[in-house]
C-alpha atoms as a PDB file:
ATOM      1  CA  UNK A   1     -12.265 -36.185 -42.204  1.00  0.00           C
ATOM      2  CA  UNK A   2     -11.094 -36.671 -45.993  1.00  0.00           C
ATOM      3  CA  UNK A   3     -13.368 -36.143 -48.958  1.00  0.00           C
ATOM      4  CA  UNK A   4     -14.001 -37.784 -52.323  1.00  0.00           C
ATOM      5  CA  UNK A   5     -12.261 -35.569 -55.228  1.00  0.00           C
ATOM      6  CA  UNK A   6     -14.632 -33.462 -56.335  1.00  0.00           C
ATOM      7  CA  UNK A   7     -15.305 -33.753 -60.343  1.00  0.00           C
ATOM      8  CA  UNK A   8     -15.944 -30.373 -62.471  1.00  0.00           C
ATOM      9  CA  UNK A   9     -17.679 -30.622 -65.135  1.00  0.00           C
ATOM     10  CA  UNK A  10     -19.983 -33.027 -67.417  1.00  0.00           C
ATOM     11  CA  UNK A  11     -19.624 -36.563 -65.517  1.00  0.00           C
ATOM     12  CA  UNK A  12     -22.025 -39.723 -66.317  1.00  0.00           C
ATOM     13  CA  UNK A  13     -25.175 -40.068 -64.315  1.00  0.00           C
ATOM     14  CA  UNK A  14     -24.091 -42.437 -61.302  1.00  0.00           C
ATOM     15  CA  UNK A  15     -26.159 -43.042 -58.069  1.00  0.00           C
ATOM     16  CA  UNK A  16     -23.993 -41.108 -55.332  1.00  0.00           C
ATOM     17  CA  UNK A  17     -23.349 -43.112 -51.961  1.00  0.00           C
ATOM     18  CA  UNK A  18     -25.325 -41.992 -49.445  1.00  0.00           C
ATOM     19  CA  UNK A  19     -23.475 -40.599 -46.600  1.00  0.00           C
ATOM     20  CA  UNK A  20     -24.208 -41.729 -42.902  1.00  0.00           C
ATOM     21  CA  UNK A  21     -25.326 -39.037 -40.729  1.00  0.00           C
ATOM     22  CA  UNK A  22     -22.857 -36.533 -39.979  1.00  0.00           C
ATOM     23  CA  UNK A  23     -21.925 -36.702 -36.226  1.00  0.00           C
ATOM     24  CA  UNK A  24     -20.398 -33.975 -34.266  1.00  0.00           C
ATOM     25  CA  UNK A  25     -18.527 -34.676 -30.996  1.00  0.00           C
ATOM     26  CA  UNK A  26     -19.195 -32.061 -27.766  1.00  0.00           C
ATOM     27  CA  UNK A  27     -15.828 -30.387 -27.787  1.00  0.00           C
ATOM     28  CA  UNK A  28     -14.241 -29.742 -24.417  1.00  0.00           C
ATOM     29  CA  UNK A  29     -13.853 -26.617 -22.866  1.00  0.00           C
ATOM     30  CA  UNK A  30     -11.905 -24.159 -24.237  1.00  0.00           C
ATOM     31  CA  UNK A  31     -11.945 -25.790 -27.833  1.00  0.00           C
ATOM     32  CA  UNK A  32     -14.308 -24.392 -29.447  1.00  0.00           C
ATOM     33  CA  UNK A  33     -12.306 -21.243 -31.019  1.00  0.00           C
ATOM     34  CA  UNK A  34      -9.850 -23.529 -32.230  1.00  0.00           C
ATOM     35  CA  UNK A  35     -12.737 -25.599 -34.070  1.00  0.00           C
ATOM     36  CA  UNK A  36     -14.278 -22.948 -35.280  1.00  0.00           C
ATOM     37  CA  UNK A  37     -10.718 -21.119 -36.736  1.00  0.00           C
ATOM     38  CA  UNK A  38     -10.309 -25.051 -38.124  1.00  0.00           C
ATOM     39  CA  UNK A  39     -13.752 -25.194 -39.905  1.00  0.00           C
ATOM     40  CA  UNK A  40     -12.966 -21.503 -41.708  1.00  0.00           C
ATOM     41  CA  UNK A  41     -10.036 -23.142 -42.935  1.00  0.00           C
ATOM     42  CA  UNK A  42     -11.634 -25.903 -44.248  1.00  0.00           C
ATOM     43  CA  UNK A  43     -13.562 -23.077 -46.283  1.00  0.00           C
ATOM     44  CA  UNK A  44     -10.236 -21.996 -47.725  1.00  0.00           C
ATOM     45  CA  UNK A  45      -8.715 -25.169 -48.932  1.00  0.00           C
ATOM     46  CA  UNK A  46     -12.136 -25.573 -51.142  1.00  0.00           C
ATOM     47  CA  UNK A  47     -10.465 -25.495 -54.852  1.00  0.00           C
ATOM     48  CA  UNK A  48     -13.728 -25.990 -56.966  1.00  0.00           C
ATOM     49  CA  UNK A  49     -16.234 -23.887 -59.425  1.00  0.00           C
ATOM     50  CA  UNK A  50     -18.029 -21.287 -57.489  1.00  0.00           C
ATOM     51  CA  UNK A  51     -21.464 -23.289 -57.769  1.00  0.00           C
ATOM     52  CA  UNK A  52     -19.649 -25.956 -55.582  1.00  0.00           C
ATOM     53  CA  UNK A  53     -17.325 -23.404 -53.981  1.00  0.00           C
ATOM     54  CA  UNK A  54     -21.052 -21.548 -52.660  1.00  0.00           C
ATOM     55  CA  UNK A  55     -22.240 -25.334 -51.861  1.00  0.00           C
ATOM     56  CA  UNK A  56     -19.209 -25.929 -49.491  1.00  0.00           C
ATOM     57  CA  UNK A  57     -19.316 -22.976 -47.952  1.00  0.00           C
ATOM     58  CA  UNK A  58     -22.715 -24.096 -46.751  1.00  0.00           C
ATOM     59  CA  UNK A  59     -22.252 -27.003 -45.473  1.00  0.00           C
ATOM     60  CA  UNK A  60     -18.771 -25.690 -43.485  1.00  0.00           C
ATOM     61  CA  UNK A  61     -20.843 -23.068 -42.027  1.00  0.00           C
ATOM     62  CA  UNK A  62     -24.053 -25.199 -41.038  1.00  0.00           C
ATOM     63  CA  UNK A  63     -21.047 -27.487 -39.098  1.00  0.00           C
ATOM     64  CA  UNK A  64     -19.524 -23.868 -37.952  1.00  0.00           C
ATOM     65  CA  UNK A  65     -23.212 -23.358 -36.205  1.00  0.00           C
ATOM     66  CA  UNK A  66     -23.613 -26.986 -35.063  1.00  0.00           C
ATOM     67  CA  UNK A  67     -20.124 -26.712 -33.145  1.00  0.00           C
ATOM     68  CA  UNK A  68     -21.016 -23.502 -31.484  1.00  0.00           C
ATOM     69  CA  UNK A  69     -24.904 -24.369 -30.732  1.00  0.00           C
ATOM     70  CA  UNK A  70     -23.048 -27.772 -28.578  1.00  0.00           C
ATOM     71  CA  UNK A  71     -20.341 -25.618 -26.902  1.00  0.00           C
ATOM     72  CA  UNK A  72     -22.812 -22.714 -25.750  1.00  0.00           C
ATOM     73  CA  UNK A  73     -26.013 -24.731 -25.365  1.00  0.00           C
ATOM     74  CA  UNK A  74     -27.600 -22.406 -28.130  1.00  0.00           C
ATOM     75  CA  UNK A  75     -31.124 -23.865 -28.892  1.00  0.00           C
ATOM     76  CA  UNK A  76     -31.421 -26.063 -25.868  1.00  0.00           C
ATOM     77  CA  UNK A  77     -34.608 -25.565 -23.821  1.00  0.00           C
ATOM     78  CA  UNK A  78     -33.578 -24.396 -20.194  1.00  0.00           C
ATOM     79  CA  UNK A  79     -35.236 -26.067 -17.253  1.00  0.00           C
ATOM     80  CA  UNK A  80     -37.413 -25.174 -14.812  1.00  0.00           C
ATOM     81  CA  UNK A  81     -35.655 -25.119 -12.405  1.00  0.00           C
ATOM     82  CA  UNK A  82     -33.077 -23.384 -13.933  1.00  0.00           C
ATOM     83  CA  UNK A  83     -34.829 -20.444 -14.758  1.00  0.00           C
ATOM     84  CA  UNK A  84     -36.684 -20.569 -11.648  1.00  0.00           C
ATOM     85  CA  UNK A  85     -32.441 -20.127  -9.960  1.00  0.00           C
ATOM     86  CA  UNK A  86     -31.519 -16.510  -8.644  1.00  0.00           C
ATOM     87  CA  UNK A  87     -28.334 -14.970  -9.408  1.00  0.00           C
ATOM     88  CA  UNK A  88     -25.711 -15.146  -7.172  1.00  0.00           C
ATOM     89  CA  UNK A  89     -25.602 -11.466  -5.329  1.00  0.00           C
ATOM     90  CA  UNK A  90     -22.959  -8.872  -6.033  1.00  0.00           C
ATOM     91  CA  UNK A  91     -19.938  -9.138  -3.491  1.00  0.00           C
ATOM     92  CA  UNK A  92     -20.209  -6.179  -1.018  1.00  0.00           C
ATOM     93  CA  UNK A  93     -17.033  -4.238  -1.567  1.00  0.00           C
ATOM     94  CA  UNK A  94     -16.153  -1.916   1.520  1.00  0.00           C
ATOM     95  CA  UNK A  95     -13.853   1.427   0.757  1.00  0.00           C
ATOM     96  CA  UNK A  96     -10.172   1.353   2.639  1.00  0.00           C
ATOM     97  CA  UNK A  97     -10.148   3.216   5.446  1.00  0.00           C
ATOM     98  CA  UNK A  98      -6.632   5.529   5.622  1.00  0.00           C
ATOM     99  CA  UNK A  99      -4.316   4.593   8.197  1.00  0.00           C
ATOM    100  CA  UNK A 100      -2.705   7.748   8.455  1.00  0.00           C
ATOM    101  CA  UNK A 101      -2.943   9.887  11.516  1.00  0.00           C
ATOM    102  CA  UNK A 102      -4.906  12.933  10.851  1.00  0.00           C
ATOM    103  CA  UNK A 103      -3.119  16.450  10.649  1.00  0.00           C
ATOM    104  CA  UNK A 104      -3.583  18.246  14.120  1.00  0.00           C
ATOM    105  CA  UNK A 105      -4.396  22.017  14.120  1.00  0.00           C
ATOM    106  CA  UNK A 106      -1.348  23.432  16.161  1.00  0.00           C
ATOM    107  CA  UNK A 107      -2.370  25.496  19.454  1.00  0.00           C
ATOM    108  CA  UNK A 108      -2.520  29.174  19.118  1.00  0.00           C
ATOM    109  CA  UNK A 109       1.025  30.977  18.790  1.00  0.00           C
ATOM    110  CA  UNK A 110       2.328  27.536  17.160  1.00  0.00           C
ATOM    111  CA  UNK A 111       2.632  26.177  13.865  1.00  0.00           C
ATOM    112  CA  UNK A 112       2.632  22.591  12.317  1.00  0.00           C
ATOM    113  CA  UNK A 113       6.287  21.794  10.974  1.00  0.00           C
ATOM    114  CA  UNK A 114       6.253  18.800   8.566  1.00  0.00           C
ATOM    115  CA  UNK A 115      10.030  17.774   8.273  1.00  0.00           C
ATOM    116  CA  UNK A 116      11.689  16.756   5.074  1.00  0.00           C
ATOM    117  CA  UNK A 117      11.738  13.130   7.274  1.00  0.00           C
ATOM    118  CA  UNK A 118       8.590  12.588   7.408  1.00  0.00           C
ATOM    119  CA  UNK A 119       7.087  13.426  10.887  1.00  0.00           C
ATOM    120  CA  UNK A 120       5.398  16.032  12.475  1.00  0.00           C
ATOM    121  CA  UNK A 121       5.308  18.614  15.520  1.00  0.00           C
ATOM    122  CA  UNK A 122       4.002  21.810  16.481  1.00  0.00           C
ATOM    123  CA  UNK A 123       6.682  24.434  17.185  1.00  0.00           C
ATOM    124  CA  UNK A 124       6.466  27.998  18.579  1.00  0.00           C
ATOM    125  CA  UNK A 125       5.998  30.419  15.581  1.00  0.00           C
ATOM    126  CA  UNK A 126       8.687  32.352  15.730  1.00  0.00           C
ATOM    127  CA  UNK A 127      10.985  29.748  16.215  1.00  0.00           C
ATOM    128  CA  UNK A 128      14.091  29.500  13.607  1.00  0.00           C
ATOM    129  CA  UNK A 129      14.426  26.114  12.117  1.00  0.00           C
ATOM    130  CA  UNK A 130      17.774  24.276  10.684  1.00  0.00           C
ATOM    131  CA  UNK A 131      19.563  20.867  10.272  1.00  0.00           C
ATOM    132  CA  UNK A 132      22.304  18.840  11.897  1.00  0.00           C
ATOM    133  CA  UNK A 133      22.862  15.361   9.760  1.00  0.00           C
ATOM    134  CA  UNK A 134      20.290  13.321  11.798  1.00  0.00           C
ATOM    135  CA  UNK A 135      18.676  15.893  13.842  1.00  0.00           C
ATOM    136  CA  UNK A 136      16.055  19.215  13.695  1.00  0.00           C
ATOM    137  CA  UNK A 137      17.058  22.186  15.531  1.00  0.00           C
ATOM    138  CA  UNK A 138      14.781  24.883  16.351  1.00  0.00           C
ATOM    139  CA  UNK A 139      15.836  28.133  18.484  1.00  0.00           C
ATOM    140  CA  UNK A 140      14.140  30.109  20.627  1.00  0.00           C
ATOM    141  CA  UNK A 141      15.039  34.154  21.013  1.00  0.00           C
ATOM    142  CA  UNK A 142      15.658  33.629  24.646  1.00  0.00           C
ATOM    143  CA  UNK A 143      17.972  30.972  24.126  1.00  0.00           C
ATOM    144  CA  UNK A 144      15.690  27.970  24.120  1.00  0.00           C
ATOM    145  CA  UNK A 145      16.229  25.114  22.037  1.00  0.00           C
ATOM    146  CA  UNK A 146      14.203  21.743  20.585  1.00  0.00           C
ATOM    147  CA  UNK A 147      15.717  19.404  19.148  1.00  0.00           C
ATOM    148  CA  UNK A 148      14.402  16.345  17.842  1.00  0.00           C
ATOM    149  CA  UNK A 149      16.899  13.745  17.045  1.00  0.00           C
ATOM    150  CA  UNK A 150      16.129  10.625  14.889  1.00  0.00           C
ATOM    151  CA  UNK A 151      18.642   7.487  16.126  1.00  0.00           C
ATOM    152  CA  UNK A 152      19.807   6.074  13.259  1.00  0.00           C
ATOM    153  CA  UNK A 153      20.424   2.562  15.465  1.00  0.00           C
ATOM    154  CA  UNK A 154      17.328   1.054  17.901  1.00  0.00           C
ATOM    155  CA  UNK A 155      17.817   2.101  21.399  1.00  0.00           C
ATOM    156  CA  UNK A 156      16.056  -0.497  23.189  1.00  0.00           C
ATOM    157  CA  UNK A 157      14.304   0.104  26.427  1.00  0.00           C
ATOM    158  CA  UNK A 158      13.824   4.049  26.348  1.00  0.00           C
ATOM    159  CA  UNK A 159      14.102   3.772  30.705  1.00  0.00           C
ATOM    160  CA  UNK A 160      17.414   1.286  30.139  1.00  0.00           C
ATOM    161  CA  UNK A 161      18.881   3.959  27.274  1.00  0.00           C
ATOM    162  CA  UNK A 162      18.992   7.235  29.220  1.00  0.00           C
ATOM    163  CA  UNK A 163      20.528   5.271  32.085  1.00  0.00           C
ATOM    164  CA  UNK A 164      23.025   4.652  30.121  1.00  0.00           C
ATOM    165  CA  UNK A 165      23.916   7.279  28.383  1.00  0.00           C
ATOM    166  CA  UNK A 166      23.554   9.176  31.894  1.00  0.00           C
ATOM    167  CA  UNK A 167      26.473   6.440  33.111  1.00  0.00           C
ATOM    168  CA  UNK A 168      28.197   7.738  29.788  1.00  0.00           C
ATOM    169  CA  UNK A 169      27.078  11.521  31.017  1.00  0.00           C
ATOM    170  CA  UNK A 170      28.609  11.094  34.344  1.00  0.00           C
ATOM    171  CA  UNK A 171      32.281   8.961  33.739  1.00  0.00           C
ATOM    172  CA  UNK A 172      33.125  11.172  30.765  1.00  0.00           C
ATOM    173  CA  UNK A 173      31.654  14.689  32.539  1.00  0.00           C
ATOM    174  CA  UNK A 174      30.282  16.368  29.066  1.00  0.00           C
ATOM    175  CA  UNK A 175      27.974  18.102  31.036  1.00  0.00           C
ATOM    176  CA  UNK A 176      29.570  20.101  33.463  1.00  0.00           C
ATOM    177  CA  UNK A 177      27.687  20.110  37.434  1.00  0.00           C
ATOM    178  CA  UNK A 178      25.266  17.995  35.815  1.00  0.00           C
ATOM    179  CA  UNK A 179      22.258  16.697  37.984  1.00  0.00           C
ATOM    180  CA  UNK A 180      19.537  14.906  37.772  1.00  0.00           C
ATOM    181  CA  UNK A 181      15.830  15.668  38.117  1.00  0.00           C
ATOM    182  CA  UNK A 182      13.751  12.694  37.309  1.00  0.00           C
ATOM    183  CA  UNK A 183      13.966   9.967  34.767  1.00  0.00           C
ATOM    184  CA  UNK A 184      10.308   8.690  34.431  1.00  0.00           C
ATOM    185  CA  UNK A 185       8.357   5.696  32.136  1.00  0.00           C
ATOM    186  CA  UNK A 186       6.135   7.540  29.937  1.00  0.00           C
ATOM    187  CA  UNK A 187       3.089   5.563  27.902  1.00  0.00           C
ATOM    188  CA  UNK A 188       1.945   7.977  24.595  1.00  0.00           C
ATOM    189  CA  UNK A 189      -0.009   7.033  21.901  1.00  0.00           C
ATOM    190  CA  UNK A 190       3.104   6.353  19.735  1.00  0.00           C
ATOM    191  CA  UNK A 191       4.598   3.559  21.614  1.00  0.00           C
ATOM    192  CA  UNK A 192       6.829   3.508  24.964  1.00  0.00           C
ATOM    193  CA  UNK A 193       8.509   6.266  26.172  1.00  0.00           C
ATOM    194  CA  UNK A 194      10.972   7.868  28.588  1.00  0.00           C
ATOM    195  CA  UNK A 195      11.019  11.407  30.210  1.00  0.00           C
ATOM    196  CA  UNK A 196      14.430  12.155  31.371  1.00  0.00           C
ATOM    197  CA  UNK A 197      15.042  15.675  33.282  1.00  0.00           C
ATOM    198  CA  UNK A 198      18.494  17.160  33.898  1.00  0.00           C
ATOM    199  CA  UNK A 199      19.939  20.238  35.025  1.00  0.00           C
ATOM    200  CA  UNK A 200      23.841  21.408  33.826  1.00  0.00           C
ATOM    201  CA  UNK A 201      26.319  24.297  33.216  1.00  0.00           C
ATOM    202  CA  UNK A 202      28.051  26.654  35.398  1.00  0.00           C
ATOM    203  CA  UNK A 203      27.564  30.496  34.756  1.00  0.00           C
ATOM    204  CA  UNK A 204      24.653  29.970  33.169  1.00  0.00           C
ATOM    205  CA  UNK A 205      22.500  26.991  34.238  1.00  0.00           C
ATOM    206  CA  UNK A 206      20.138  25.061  31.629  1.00  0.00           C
ATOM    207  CA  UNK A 207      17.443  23.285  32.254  1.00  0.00           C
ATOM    208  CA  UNK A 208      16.402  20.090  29.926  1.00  0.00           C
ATOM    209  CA  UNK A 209      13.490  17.431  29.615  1.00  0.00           C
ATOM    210  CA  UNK A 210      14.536  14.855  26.851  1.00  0.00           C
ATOM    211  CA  UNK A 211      11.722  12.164  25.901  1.00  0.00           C
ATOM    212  CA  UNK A 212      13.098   9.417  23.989  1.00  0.00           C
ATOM    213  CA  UNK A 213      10.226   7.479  22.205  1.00  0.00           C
ATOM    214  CA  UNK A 214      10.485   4.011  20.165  1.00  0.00           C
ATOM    215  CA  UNK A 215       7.282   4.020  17.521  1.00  0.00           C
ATOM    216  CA  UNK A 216       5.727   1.063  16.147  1.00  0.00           C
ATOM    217  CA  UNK A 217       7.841   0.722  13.318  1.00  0.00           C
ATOM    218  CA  UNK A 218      11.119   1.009  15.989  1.00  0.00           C
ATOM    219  CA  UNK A 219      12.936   3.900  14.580  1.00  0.00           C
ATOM    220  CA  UNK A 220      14.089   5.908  17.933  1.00  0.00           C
ATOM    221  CA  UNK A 221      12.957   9.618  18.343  1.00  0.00           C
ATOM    222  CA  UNK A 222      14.430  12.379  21.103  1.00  0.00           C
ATOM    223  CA  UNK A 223      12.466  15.427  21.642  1.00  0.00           C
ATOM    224  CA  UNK A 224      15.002  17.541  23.359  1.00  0.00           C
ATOM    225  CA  UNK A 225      13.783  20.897  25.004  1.00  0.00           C
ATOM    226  CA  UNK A 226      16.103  22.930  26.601  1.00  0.00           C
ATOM    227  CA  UNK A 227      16.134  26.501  28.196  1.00  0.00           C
ATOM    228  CA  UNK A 228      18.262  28.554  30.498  1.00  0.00           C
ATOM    229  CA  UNK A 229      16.870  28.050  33.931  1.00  0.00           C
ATOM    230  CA  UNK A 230      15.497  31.755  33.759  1.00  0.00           C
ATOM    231  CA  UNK A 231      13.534  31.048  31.417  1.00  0.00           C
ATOM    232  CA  UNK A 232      12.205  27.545  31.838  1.00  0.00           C
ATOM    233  CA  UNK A 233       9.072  28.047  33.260  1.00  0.00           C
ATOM    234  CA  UNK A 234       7.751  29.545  29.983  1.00  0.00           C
ATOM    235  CA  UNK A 235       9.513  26.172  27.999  1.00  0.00           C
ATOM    236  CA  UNK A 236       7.654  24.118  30.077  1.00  0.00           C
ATOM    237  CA  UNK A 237       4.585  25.618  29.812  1.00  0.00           C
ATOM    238  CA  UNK A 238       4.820  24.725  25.770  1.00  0.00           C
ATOM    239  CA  UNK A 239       5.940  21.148  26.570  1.00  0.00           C
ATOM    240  CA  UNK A 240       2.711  19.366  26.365  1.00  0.00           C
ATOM    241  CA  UNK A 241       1.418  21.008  23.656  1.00  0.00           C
ATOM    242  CA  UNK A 242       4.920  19.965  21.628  1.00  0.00           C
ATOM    243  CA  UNK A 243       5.483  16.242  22.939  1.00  0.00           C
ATOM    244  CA  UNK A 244       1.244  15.734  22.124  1.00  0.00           C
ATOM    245  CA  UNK A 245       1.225  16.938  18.712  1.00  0.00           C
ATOM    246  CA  UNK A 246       4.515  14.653  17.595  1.00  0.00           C
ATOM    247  CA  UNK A 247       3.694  12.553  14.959  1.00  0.00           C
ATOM    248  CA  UNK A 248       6.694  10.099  13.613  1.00  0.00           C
ATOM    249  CA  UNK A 249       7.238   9.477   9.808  1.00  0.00           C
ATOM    250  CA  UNK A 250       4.915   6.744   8.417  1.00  0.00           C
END
């Protein structure tokens, strides 16, 4: 909106137009900053005496309040049945639950081993531990070894893999007098599984139990026990309590 040049100073007596009404449009949302940073300028480009200068500043801010009172209802009587209109309720927010498995207490005489890889297993105390690019070693005094091997590569079928490395076993004789035991489907809390049980060597005999295990997110595991056949009825007897506590990197 323009305005008449303002006169300063000593000026005839002359009847002054009267102005119409002045009318202020509803701004639309999200205007109402910029019309209110636009009316402060208007307060700046005022070049008058300070008696008009005081005058202007006024009238910009009465149209400053007007603006605001239309954008934020300011002044307007609420209804009824407004008031009367509950608050919507505060949305229940429920705390995450952790996903990860919880840390088992190993059985007496064992300890928990967390591996730089991530997972988890209970090993015999006094067992030495050591590493082998992709694999875990831990040794026994009386010759006795576990071994769990992480396959870099999915396996497939854990029952369809140890047959065929078996095949590979048998045609390329790694394992001298080799013979099989059992090769059995194993389900575990970790995902499908395969229990395969072999005897080998000559001179001294070893007896092994190899589970193979694909977990959910389908990286391949082997826990390998192994102990001269002297001495396997005391590796068994720490099988279960080894294979149960195995917990794969999450």
């Amino acid at each position: 909106m323009t305005h008449a040049p303002v006169e300063v100073g000593p000026a005839p007596a002359r009847p002054r137009p009267v102005r119409p009404p002045l009318s202020v449009p509803e701004p639309e949302p999200g205007k109402a900053e910029r019309a209110v940073r636009r009316a402060r300028a208007v307060v700046g480009d005022v070049r008058v005496g300070r008696p008009m200068l005081a005058a202007g500043a006024v009238i910009v801010a009465l149209l400053v309040v007007g603006v605001w009172a239309l954008v934020t209802g300011l002044g307007q009587p609420r209804s009824a049945t407004a008031a009367a209109t509950p608050a919507p309720p505060e949305p229940t927010v429920t705390p995450l639950r952790s996903t990860a498995p919880p840390v088992p207490s190993p059985p007496p005489g064992m300890r928990l081993h967390g591996d730089p890889s991530g997972f988890r297993i209970a090993v015999p105390q006094r067992w030495e531990v050591s590493y082998d690019e992709h694999r875990t070693i831990f040794n026994g005094p009386d010759g006795s070894r576990l071994m769990i091997d992480r396959t870099p590569q999915p396996t497939g079928d854990p029952v369809r893999n140890w047959m065929r490395v078996e095949q590979s076993v048998k045609s390329t004789k790694r394992l001298p007098a080799y013979r099989r035991i059992a090769l059995t489907r194993v389900r575990t809390p970790i995902g499908e599984a395969a229990d395969w049980e072999f005897t080998y060597g000559r001179g001294t005999k070893y007896h092994v139990r190899d589970r193979g295990i694909i977990a959910a997110d389908g990286q391949d595991y082997a826990i390998y026990l192994r102990a001269p056949s002297s001495a396997w009825k005391s590796a068994e007897s720490l099988w279960d309590d080894i294979a149960d506590s195995f917990i794969p990197a999450t």
